[in-house]
Protein backbone atom coordinates (compact mmCIF):
# COMPACT_ATOMS: atom_id res chain seq x y z
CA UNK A 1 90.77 135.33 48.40
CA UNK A 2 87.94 135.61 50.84
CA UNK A 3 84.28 136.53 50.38
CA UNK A 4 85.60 140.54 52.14
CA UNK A 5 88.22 140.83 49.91
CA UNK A 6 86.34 139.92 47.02
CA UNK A 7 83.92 142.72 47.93
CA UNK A 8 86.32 145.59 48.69
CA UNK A 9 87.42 144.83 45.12
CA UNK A 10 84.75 144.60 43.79
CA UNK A 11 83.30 148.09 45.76
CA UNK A 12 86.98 149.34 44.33
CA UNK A 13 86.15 148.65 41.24
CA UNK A 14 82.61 150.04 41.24
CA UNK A 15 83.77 153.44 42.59
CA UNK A 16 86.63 153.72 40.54
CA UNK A 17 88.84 154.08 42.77
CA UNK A 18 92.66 153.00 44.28
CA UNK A 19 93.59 150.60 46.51
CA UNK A 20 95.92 152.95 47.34
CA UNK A 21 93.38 155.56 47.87
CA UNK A 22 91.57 153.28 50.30
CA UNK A 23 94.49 152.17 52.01
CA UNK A 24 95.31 156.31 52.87
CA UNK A 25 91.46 156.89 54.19
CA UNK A 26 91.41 153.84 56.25
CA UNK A 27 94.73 154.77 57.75
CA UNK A 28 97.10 151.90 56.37
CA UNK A 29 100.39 152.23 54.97
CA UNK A 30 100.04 150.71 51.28
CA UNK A 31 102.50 147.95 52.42
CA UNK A 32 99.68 146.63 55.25
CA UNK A 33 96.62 147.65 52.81
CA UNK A 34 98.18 144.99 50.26
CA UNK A 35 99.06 142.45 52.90
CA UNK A 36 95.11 142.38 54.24
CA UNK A 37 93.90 142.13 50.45
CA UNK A 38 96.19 139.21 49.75
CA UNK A 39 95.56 137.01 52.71
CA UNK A 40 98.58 137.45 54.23
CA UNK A 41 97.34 139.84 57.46
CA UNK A 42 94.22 138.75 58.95
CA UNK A 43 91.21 141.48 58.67
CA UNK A 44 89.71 142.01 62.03
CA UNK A 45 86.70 143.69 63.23
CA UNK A 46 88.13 147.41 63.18
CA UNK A 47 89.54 146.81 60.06
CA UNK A 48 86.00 146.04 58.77
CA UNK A 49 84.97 149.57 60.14
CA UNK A 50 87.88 151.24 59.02
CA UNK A 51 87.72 149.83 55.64
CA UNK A 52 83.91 150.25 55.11
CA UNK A 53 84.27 154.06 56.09
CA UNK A 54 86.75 154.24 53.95
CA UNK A 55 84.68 153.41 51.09
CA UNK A 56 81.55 154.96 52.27
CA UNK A 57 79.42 151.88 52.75
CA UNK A 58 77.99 150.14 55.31
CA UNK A 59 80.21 147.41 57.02
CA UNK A 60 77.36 144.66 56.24
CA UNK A 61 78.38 145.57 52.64
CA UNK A 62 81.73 143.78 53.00
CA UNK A 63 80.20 140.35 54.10
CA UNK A 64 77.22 140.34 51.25
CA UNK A 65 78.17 137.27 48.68
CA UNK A 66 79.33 138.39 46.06
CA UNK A 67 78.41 142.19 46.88
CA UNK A 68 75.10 140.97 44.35
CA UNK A 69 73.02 143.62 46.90
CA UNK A 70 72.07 146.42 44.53
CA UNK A 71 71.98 148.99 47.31
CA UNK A 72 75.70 148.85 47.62
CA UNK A 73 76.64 150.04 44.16
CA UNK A 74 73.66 152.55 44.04
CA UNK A 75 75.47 153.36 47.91
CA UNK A 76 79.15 153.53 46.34
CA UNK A 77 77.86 156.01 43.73
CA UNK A 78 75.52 158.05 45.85
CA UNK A 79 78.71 158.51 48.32
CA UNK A 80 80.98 158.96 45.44
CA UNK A 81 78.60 162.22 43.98
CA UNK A 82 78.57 163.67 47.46
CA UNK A 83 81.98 162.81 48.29
């Protein structure tokens, strides 16, 4: 997996959330969702956006190794209480 899928997992996971979830506020059919989180469809630039606002993080957020930043958890949760 790469270092952006890694993250949106790991963001995922910190939020509590579904893939599935993600895949509906980005705008991707589950099917295409899957494909980008497994390698097998490339995840461009709008995707990045897409994803991000999905989540409600920035898009740098998705390129930090290892998501390590603290800001994006206390981000994910601040956006998850308001969301």
């Amino acid at each position: 997996m790469s270092p952006i899928t890694n993250n949106i997992r790991r963001i995922i996971d910190a939020k509590g959330i579904k893939q599935k979830a993600v895949a509906s506020r980005a705008g991707y059919s589950e099917k295409t969702f899957s494909a980008m989180m497994n390698g097998r469809r490339t995840i461009k630039a709008d995707d990045i956006l897409k994803i991000a606002n999905a989540l409600s993080v920035e898009p740098n957020a998705l390129f930090q190794a290892q998501a390590r930043k603290e800001g994006i958890y206390a981000e994910t949760k601040n956006a998850h209480q308001l969301g």
